[in-house]
PDB file of N, CA and C in Angstrom:
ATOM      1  N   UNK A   1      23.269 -23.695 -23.793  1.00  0.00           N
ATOM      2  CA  UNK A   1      23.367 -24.243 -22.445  1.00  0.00           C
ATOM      3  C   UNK A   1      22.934 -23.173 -21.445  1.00  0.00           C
ATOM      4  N   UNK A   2      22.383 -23.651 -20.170  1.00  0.00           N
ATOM      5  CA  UNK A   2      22.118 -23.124 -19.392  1.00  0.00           C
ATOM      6  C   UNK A   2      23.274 -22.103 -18.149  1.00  0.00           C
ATOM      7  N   UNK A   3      23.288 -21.178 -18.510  1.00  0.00           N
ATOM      8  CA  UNK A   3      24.287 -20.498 -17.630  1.00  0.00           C
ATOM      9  C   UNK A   3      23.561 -20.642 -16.220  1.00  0.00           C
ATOM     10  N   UNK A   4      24.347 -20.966 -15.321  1.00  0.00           N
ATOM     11  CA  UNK A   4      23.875 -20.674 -13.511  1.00  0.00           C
ATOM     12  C   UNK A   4      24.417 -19.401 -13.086  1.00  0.00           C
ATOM     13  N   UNK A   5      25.816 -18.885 -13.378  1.00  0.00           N
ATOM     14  CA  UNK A   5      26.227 -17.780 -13.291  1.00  0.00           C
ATOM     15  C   UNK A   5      25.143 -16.792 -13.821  1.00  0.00           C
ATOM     16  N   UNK A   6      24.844 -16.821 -15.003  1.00  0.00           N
ATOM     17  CA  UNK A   6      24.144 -15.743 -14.891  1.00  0.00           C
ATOM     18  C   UNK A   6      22.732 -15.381 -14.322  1.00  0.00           C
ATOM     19  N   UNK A   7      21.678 -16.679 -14.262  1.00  0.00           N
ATOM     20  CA  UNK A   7      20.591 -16.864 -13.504  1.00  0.00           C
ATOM     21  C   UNK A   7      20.756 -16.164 -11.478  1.00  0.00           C
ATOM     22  N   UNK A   8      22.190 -16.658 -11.621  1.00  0.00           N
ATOM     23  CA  UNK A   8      22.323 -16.008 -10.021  1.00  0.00           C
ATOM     24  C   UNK A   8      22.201 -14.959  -9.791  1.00  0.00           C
ATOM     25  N   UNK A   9      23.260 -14.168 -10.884  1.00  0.00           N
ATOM     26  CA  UNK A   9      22.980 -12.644 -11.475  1.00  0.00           C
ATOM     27  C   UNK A   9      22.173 -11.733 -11.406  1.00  0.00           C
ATOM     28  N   UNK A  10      20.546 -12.589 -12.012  1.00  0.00           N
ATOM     29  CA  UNK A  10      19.485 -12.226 -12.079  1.00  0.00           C
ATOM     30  C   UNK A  10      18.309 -12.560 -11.186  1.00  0.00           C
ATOM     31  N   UNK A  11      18.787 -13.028 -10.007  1.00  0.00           N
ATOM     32  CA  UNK A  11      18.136 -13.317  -8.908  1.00  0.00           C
ATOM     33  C   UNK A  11      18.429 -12.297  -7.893  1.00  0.00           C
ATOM     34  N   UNK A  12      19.854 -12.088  -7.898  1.00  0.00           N
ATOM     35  CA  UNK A  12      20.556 -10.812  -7.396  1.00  0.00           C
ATOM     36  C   UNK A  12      20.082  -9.485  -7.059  1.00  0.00           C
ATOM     37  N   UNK A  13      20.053  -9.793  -8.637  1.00  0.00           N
ATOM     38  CA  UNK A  13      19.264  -8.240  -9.737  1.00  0.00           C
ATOM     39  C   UNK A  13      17.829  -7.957  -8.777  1.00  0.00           C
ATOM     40  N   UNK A  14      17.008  -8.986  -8.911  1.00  0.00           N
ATOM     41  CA  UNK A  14      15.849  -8.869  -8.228  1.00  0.00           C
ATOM     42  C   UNK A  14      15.591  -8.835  -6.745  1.00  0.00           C
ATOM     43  N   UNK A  15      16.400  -9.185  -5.810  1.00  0.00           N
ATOM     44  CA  UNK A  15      16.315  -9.371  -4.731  1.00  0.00           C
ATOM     45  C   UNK A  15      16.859  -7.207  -4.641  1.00  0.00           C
ATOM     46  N   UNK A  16      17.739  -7.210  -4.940  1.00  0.00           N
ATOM     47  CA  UNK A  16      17.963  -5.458  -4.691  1.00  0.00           C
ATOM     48  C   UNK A  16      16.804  -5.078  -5.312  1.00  0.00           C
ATOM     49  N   UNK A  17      16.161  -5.154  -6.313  1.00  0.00           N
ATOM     50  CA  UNK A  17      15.573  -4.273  -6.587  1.00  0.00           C
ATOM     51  C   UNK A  17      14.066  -4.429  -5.536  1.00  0.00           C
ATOM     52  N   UNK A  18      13.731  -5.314  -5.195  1.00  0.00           N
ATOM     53  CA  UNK A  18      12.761  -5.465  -4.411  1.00  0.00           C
ATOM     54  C   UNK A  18      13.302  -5.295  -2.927  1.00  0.00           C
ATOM     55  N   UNK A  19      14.204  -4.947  -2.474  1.00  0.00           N
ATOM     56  CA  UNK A  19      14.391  -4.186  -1.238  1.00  0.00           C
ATOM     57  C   UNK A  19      14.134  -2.768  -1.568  1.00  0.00           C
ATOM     58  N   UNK A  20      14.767  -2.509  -2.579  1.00  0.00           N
ATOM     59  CA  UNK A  20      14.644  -1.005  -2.581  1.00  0.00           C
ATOM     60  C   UNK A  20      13.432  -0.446  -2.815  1.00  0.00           C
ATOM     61  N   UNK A  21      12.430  -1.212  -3.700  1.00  0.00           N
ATOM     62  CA  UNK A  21      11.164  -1.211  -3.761  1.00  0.00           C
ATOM     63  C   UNK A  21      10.209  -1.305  -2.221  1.00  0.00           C
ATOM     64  N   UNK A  22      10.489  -2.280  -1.147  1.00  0.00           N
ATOM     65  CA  UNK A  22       9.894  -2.614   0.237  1.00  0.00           C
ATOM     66  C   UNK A  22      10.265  -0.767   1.058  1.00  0.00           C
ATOM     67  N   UNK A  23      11.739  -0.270   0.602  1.00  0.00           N
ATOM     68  CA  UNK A  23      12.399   0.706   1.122  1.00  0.00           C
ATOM     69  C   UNK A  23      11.134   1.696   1.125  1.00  0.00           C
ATOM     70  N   UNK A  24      11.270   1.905  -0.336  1.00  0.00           N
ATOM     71  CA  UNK A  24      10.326   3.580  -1.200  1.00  0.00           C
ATOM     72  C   UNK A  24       9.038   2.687  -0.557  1.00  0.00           C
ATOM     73  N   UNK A  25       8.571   1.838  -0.591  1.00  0.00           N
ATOM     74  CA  UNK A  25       6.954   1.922  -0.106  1.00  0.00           C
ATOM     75  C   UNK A  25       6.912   1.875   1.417  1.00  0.00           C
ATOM     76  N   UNK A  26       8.114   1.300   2.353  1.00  0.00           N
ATOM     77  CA  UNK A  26       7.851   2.287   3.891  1.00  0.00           C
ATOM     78  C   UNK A  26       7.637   3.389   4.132  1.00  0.00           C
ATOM     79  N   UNK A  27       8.559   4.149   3.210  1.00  0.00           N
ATOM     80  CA  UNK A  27       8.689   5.578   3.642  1.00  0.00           C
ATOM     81  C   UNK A  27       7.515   6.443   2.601  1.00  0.00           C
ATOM     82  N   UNK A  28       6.747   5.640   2.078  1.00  0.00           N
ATOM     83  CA  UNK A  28       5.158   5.844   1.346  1.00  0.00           C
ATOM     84  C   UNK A  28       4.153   6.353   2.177  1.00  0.00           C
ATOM     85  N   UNK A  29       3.004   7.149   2.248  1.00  0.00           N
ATOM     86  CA  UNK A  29       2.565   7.941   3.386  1.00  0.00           C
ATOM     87  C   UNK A  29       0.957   8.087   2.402  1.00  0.00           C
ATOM     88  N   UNK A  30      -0.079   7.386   2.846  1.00  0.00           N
ATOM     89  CA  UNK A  30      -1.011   6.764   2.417  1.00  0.00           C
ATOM     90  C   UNK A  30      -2.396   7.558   3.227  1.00  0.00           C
ATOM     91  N   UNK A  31      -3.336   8.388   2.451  1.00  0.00           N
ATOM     92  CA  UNK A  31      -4.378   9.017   3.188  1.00  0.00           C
ATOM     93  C   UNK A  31      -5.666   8.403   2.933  1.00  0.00           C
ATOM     94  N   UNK A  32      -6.642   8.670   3.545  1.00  0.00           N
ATOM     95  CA  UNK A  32      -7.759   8.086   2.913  1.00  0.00           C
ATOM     96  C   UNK A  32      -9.126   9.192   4.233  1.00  0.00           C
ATOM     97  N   UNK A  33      -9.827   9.592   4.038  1.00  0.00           N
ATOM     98  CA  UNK A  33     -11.020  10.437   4.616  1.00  0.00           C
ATOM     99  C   UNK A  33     -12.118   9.485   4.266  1.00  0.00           C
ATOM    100  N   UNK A  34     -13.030   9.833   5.151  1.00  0.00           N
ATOM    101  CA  UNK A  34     -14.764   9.558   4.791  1.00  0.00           C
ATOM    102  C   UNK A  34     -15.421  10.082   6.026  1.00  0.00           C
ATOM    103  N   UNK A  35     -16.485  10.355   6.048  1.00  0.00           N
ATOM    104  CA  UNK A  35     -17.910  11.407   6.177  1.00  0.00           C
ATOM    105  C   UNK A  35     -17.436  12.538   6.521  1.00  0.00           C
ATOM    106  N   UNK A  36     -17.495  12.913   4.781  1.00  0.00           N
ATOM    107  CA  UNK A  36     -16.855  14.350   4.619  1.00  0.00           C
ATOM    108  C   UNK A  36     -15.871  15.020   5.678  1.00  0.00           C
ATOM    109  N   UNK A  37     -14.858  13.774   5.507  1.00  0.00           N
ATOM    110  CA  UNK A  37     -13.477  14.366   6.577  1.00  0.00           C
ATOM    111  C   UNK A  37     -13.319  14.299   7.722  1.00  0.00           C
ATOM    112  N   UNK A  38     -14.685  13.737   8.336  1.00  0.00           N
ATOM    113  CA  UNK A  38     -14.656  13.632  10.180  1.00  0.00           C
ATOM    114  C   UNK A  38     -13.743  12.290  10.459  1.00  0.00           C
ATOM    115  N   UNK A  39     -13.575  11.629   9.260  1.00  0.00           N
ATOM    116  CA  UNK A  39     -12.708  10.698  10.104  1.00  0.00           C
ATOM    117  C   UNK A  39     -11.247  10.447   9.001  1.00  0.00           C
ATOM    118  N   UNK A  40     -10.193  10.480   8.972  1.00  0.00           N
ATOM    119  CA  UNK A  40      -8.768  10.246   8.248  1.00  0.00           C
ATOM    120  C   UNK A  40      -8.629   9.140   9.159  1.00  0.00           C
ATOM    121  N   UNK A  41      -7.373   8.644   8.353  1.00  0.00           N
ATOM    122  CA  UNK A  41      -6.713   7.721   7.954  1.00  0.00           C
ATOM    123  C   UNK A  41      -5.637   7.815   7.482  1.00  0.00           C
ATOM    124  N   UNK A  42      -4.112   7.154   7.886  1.00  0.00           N
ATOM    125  CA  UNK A  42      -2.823   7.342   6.798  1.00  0.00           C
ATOM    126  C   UNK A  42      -2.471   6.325   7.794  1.00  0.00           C
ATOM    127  N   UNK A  43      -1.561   5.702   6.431  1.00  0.00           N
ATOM    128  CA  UNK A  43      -0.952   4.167   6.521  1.00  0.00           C
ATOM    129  C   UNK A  43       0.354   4.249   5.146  1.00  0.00           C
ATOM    130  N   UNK A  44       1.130   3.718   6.106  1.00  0.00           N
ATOM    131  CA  UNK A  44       2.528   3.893   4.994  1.00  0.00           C
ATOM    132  C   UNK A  44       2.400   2.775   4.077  1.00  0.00           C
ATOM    133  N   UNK A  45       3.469   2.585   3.260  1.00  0.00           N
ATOM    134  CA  UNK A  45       3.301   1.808   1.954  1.00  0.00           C
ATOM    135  C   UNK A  45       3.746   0.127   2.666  1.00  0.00           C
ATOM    136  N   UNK A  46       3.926  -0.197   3.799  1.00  0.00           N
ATOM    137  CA  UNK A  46       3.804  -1.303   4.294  1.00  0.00           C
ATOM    138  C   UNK A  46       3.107  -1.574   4.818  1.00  0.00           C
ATOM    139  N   UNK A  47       1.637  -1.020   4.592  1.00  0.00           N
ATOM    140  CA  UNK A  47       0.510  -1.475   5.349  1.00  0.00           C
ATOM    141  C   UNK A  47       0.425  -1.152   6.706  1.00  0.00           C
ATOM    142  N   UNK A  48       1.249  -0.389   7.700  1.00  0.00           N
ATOM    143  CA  UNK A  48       1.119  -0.231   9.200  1.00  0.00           C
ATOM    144  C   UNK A  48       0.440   1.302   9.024  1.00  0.00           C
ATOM    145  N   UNK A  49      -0.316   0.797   9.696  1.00  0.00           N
ATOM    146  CA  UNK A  49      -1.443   2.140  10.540  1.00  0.00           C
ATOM    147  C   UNK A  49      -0.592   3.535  10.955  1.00  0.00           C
ATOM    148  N   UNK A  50      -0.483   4.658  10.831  1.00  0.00           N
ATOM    149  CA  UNK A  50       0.592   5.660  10.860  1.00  0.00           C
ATOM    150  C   UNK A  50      -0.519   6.664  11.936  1.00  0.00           C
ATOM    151  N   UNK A  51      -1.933   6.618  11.308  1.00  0.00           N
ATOM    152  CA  UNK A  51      -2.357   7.691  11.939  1.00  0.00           C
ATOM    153  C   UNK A  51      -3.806   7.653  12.115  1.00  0.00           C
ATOM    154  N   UNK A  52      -4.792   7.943  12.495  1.00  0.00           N
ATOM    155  CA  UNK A  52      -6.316   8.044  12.600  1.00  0.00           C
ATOM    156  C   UNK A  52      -6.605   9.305  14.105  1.00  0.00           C
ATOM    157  N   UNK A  53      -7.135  10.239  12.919  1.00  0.00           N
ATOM    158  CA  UNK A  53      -7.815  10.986  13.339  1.00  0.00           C
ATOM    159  C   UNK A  53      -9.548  11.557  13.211  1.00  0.00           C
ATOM    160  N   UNK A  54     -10.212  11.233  14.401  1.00  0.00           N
ATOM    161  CA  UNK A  54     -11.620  11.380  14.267  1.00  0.00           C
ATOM    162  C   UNK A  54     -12.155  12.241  14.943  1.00  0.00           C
ATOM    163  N   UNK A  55     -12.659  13.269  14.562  1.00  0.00           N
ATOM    164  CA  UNK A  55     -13.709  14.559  14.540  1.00  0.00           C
ATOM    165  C   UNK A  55     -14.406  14.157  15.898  1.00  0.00           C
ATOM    166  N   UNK A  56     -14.391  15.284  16.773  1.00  0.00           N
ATOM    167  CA  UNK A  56     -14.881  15.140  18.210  1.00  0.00           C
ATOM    168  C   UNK A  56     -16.532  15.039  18.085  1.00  0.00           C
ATOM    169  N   UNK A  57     -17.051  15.622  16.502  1.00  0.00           N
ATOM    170  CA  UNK A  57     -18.859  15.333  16.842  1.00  0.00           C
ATOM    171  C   UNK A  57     -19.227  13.825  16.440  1.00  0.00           C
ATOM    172  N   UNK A  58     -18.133  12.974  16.346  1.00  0.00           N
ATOM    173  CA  UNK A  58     -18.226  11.646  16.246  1.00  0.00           C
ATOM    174  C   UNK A  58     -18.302  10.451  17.248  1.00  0.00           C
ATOM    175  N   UNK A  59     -17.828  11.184  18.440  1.00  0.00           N
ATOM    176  CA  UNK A  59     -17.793  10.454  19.823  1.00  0.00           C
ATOM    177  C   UNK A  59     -19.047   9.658  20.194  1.00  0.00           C
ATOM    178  N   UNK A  60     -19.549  10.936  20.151  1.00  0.00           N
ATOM    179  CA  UNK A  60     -21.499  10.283  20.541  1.00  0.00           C
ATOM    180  C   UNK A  60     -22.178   9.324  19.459  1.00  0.00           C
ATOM    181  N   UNK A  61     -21.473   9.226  18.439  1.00  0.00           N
ATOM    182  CA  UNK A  61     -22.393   8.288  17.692  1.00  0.00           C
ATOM    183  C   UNK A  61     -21.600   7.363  17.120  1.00  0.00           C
ATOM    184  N   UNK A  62     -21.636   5.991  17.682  1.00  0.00           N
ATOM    185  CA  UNK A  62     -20.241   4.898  17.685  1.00  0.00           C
ATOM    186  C   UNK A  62     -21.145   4.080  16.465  1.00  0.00           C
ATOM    187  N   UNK A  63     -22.343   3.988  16.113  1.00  0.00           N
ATOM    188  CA  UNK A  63     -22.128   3.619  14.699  1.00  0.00           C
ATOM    189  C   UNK A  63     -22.084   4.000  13.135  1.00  0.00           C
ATOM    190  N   UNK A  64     -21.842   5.641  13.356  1.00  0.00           N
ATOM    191  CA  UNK A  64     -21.431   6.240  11.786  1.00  0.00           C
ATOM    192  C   UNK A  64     -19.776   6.111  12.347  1.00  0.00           C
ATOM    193  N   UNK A  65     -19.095   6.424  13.545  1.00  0.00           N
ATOM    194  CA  UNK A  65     -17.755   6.686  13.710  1.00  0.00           C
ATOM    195  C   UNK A  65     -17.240   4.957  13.356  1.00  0.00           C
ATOM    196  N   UNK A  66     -17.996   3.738  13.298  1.00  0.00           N
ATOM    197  CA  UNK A  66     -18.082   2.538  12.871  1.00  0.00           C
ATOM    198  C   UNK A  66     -17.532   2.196  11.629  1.00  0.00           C
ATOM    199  N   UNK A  67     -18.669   2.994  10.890  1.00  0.00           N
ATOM    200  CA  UNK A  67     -18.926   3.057   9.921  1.00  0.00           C
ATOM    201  C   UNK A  67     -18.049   4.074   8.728  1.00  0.00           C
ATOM    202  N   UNK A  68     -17.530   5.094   9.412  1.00  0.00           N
ATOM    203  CA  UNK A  68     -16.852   6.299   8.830  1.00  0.00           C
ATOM    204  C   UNK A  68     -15.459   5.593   8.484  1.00  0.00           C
ATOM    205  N   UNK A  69     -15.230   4.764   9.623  1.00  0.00           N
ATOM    206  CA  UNK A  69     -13.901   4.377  10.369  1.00  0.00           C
ATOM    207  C   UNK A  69     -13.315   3.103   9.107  1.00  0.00           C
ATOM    208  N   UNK A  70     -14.139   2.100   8.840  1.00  0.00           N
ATOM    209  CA  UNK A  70     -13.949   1.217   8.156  1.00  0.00           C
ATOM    210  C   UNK A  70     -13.985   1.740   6.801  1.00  0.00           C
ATOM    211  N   UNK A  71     -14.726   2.717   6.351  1.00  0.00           N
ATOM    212  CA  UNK A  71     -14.188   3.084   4.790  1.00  0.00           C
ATOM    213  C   UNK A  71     -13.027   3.454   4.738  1.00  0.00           C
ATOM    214  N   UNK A  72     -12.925   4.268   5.732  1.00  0.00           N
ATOM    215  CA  UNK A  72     -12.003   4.938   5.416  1.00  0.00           C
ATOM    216  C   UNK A  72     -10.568   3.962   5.632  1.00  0.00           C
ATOM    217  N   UNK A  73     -10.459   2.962   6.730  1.00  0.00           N
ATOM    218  CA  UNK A  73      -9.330   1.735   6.608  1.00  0.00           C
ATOM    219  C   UNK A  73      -9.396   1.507   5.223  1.00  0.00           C
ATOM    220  N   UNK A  74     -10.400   0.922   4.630  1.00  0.00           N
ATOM    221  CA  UNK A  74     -10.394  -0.133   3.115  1.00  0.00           C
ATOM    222  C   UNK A  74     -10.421   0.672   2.077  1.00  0.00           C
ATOM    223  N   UNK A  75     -10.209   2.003   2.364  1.00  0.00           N
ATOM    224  CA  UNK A  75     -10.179   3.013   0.983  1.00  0.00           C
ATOM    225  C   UNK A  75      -8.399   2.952   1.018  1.00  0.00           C
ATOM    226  N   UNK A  76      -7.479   3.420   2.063  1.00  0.00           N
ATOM    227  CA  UNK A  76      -6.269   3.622   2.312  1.00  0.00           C
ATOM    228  C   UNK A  76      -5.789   1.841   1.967  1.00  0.00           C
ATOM    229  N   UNK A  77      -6.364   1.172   2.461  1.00  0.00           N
ATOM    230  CA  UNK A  77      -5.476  -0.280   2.483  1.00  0.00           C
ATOM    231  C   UNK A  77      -5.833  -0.487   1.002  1.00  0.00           C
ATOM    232  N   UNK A  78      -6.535   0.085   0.168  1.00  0.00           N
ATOM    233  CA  UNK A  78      -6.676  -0.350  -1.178  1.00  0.00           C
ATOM    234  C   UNK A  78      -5.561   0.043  -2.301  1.00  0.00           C
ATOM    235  N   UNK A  79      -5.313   1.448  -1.724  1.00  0.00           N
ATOM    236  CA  UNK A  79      -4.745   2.687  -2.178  1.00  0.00           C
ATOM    237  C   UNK A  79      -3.228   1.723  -1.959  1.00  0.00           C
ATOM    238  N   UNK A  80      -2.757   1.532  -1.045  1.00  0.00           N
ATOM    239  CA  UNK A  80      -1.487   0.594  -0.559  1.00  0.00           C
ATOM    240  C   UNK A  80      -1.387  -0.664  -1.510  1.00  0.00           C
ATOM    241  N   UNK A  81      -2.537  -1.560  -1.497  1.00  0.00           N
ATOM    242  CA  UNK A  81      -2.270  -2.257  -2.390  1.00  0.00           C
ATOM    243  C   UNK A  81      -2.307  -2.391  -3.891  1.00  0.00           C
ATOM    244  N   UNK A  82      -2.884  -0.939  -3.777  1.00  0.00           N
ATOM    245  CA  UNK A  82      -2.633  -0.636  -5.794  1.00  0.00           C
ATOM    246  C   UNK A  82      -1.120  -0.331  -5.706  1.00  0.00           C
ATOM    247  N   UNK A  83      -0.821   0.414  -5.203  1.00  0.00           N
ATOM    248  CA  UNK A  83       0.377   0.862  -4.864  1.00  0.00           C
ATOM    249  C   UNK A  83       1.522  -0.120  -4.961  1.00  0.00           C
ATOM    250  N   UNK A  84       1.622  -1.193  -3.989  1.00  0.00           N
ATOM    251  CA  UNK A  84       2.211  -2.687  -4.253  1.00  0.00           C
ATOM    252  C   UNK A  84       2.395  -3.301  -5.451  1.00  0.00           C
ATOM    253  N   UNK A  85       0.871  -3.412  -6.141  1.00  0.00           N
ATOM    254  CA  UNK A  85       0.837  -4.104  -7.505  1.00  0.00           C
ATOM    255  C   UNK A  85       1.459  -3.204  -8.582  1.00  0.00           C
ATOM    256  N   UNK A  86       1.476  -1.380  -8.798  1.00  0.00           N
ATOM    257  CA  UNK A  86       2.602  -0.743  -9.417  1.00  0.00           C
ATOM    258  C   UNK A  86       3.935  -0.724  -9.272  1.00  0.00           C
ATOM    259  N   UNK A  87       4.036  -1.286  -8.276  1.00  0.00           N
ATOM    260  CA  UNK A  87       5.775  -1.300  -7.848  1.00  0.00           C
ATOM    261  C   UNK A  87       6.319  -2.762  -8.259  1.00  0.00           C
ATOM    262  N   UNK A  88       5.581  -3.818  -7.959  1.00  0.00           N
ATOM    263  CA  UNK A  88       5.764  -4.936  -8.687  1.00  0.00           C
ATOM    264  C   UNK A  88       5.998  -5.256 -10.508  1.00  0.00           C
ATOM    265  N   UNK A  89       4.626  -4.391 -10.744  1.00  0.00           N
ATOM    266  CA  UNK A  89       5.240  -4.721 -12.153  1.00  0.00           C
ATOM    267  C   UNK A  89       5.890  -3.968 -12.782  1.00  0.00           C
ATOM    268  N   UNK A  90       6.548  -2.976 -12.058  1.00  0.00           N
ATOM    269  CA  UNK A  90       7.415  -2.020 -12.870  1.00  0.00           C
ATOM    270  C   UNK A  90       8.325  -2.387 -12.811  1.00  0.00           C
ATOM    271  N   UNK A  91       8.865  -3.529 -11.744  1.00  0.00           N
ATOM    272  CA  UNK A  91       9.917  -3.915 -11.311  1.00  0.00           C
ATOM    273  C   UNK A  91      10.018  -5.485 -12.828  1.00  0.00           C
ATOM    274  N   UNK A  92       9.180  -5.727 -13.160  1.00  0.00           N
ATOM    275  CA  UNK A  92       9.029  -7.088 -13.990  1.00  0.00           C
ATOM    276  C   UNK A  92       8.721  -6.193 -15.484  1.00  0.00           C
ATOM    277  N   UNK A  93       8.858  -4.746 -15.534  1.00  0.00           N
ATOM    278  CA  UNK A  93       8.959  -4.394 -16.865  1.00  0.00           C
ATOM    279  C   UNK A  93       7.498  -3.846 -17.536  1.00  0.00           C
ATOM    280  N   UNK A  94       6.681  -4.159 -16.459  1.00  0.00           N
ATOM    281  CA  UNK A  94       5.410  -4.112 -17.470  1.00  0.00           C
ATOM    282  C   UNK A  94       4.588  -5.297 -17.726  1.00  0.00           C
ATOM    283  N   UNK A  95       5.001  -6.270 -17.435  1.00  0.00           N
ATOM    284  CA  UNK A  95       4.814  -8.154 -17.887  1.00  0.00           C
ATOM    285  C   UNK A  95       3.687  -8.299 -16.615  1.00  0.00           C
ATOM    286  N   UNK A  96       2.376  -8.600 -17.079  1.00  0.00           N
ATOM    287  CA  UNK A  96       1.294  -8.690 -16.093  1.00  0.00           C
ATOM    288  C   UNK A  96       0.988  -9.867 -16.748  1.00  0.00           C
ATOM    289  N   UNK A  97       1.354 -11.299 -15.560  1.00  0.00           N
ATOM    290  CA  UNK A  97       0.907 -12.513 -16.551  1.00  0.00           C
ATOM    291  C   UNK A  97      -0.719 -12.380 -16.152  1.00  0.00           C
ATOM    292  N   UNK A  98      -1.623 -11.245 -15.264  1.00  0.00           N
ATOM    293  CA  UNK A  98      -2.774 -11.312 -15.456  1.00  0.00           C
ATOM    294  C   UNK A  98      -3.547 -10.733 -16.139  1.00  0.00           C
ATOM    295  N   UNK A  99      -3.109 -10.048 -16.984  1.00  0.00           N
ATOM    296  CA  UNK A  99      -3.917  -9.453 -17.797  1.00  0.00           C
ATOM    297  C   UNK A  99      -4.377 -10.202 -19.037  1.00  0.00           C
ATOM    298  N   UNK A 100      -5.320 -10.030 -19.216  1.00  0.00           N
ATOM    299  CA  UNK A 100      -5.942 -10.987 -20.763  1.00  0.00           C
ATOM    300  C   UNK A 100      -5.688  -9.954 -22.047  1.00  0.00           C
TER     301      UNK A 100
END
């Protein structure tokens, strides 16, 4: 038979552990550079923007600082969401129903 007591248990189980998981990836601190360093990037493990700093010989030229600017977002927001998907399945044991 189906226990409910213990299913609650284990809903429980998961709801703490995925706060504490949301916890450790706020306080996560996420870098990312491109053209050779004139432009950073850091974004905590919840995805909010923390920091961007861009190299003053970048001013004058608004489409490499464009261009510098967006790798370097989608290198860090990638980095975050690998990050996400390790914390998830460590939390489920290892069990990736996507993997073939």
């Amino acid at each position: 038979m189906f226990d409910l007591n213990q299913l609650g248990g284990l809903f429980s189980n998961l709801q703490e552990q995925l706060k504490s998981i949301e916890e450790k990836n706020k306080s996560a601190c996420f870098s990312a550079k491109s053209g050779g360093g004139l432009v950073k990037v850091s974004m905590n493990g919840a995805g909010e923007l923390l920091d961007i700093q861009i190299d003053d010989s970048l001013l004058e030229d608004k489409e490499a600082l464009q261009i510098y600017l967006m790798s370097a977002l989608n290198e860090v927001y990638k980095s975050v969401e690998d990050n996400r998907k390790s914390s998830a399945l460590g939390m489920l044991g290892g069990f990736n129903p996507f993997e073939k």
